[in-house]
Protein backbone atom coordinates (compact mmCIF):
# COMPACT_ATOMS: atom_id res chain seq x y z
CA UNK A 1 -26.64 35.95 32.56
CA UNK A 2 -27.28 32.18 31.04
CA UNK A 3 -28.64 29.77 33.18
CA UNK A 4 -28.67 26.15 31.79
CA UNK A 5 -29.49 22.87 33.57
CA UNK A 6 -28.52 19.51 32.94
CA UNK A 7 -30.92 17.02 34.94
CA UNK A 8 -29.95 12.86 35.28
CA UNK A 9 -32.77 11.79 37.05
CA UNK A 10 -33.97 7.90 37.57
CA UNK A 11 -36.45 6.92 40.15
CA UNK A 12 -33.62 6.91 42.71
CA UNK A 13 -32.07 10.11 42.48
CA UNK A 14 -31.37 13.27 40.30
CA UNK A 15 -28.39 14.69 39.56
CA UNK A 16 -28.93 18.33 38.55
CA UNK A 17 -26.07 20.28 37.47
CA UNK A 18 -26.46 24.33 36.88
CA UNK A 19 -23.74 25.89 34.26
CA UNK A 20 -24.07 30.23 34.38
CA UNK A 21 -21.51 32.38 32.95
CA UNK A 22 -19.42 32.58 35.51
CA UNK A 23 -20.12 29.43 37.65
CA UNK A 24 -21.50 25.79 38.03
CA UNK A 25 -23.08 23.51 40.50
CA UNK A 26 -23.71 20.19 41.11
CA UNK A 27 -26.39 19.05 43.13
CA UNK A 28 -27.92 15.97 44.15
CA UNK A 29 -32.04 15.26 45.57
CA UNK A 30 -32.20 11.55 47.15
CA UNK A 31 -36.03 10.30 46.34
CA UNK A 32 -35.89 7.64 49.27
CA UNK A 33 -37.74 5.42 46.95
CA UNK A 34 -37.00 1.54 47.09
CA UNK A 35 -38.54 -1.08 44.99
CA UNK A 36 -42.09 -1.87 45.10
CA UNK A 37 -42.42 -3.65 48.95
CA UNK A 38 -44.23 -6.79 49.84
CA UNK A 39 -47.64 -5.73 51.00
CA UNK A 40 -48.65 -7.05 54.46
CA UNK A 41 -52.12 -5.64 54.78
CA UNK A 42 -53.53 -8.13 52.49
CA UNK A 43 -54.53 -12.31 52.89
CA UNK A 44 -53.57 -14.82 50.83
CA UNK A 45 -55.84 -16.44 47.82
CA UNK A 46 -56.85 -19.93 48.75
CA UNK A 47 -56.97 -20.77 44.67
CA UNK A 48 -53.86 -21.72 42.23
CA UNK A 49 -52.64 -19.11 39.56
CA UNK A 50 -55.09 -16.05 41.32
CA UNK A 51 -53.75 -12.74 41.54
CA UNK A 52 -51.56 -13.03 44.80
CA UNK A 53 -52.99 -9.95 46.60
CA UNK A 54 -56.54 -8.62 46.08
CA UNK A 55 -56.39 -4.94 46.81
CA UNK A 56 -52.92 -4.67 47.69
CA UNK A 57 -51.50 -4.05 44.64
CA UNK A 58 -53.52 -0.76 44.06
CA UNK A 59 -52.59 0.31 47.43
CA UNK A 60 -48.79 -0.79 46.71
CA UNK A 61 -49.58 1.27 43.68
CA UNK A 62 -50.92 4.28 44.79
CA UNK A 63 -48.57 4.66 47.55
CA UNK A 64 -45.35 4.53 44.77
CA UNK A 65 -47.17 7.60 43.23
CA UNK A 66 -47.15 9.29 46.44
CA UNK A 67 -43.72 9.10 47.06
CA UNK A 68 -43.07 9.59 42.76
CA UNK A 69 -45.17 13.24 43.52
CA UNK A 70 -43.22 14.44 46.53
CA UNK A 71 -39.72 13.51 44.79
CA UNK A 72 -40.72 15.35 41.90
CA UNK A 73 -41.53 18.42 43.80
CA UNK A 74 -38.12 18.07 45.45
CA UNK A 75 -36.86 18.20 42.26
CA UNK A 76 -38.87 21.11 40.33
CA UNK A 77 -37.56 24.16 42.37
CA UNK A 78 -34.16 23.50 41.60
CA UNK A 79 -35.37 23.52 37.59
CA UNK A 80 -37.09 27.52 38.11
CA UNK A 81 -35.26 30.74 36.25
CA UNK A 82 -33.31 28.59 34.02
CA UNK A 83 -33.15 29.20 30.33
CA UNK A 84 -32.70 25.60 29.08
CA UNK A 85 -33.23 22.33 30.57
CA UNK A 86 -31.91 19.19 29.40
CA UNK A 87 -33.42 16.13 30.70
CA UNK A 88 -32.09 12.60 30.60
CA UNK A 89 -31.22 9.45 32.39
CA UNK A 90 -32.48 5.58 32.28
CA UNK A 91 -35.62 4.75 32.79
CA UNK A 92 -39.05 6.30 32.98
CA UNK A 93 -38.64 9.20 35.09
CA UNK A 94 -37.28 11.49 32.58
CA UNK A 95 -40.64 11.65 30.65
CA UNK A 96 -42.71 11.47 33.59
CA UNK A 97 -40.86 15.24 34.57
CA UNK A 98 -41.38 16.36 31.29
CA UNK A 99 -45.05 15.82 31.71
CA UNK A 100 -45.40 17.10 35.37
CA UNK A 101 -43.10 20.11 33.29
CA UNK A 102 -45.78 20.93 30.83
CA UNK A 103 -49.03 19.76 33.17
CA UNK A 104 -48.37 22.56 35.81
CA UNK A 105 -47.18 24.87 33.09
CA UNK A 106 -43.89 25.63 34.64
CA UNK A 107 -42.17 28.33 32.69
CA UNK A 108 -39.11 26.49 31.48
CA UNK A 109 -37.49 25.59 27.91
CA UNK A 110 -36.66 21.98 28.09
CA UNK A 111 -34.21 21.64 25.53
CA UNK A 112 -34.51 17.88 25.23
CA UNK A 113 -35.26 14.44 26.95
CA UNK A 114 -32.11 11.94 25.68
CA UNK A 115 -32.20 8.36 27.13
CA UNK A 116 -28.96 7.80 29.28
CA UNK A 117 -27.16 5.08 31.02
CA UNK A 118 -26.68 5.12 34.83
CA UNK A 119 -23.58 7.70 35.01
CA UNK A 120 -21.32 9.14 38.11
CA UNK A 121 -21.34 12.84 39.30
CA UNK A 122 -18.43 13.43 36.66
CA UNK A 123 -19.64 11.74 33.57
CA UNK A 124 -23.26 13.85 33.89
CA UNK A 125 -21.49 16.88 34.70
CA UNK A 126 -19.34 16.64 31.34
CA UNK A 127 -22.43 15.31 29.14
CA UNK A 128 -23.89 18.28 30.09
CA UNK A 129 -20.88 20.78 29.26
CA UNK A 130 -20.56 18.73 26.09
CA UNK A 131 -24.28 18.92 25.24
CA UNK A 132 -24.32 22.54 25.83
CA UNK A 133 -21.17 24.07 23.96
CA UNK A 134 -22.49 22.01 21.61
CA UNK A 135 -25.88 23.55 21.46
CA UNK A 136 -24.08 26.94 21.72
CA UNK A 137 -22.67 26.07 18.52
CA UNK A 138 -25.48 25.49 16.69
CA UNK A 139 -27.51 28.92 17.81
């Protein structure tokens, strides 16, 4: 039995639907991630044109990281046992997997990493059939 998974995944969400030879699945992880907040820990500079918070930005930083990691690992379990994986989506994210993908060594064939517009349930879940039968064609 064929497993093959087409991920959409932005900093927001990821849509990952699972095609085997007799079923498929769609499936959706929620990061909880919003845009970079205001920082409130830090003071004001007194000066013009300074940097407008001194070690909040690292912090503001560091803690969008956090939350990147733990999304990621939300995501990665859903990814395990398949035979291909085909990555894509807007943004960032998509190559930021990929790495995590081939830093921890996780034992999956990515078949690709496209760049993608922001798409609904429907229009992922038939790039992916498309991408696939089309990729079946060419084996």
């Amino acid at each position: 039995m064929t497993k093959q998974i087409g991920l959409w995944i932005d900093h927001k969400r990821a849509v990952i639907l699972t095609l085997t030879n007799e079923d498929e699945s769609l499936l959706t992880v929620e990061s909880g991630i919003g845009r970079h907040s205001r920082y409130h820990g830090a003071t004001h500079p007194r000066t013009p044109y300074s940097a407008q918070y001194q070690k909040g930005d690292d912090q503001l930083d560091n803690q969008f990281n956090e939350y990147l990691n733990k999304y990621y690992e939300k995501v990665l379990p859903h990814l395990q046992g398949a035979d291909a994986v085909w990555i894509f989506g807007p943004g960032e994210a998509k190559f930021e997997l990929k790495k995590r993908l081939e830093h921890q060594k996780v034992h999956v064939q990515i078949d690709g990493v496209e760049s993608a517009d922001k798409m609904t349930d429907r229009q992922i879940a038939a790039k992916v059939r498309r991408h696939f039968q089309q990729v079946g064609v060419r084996l």
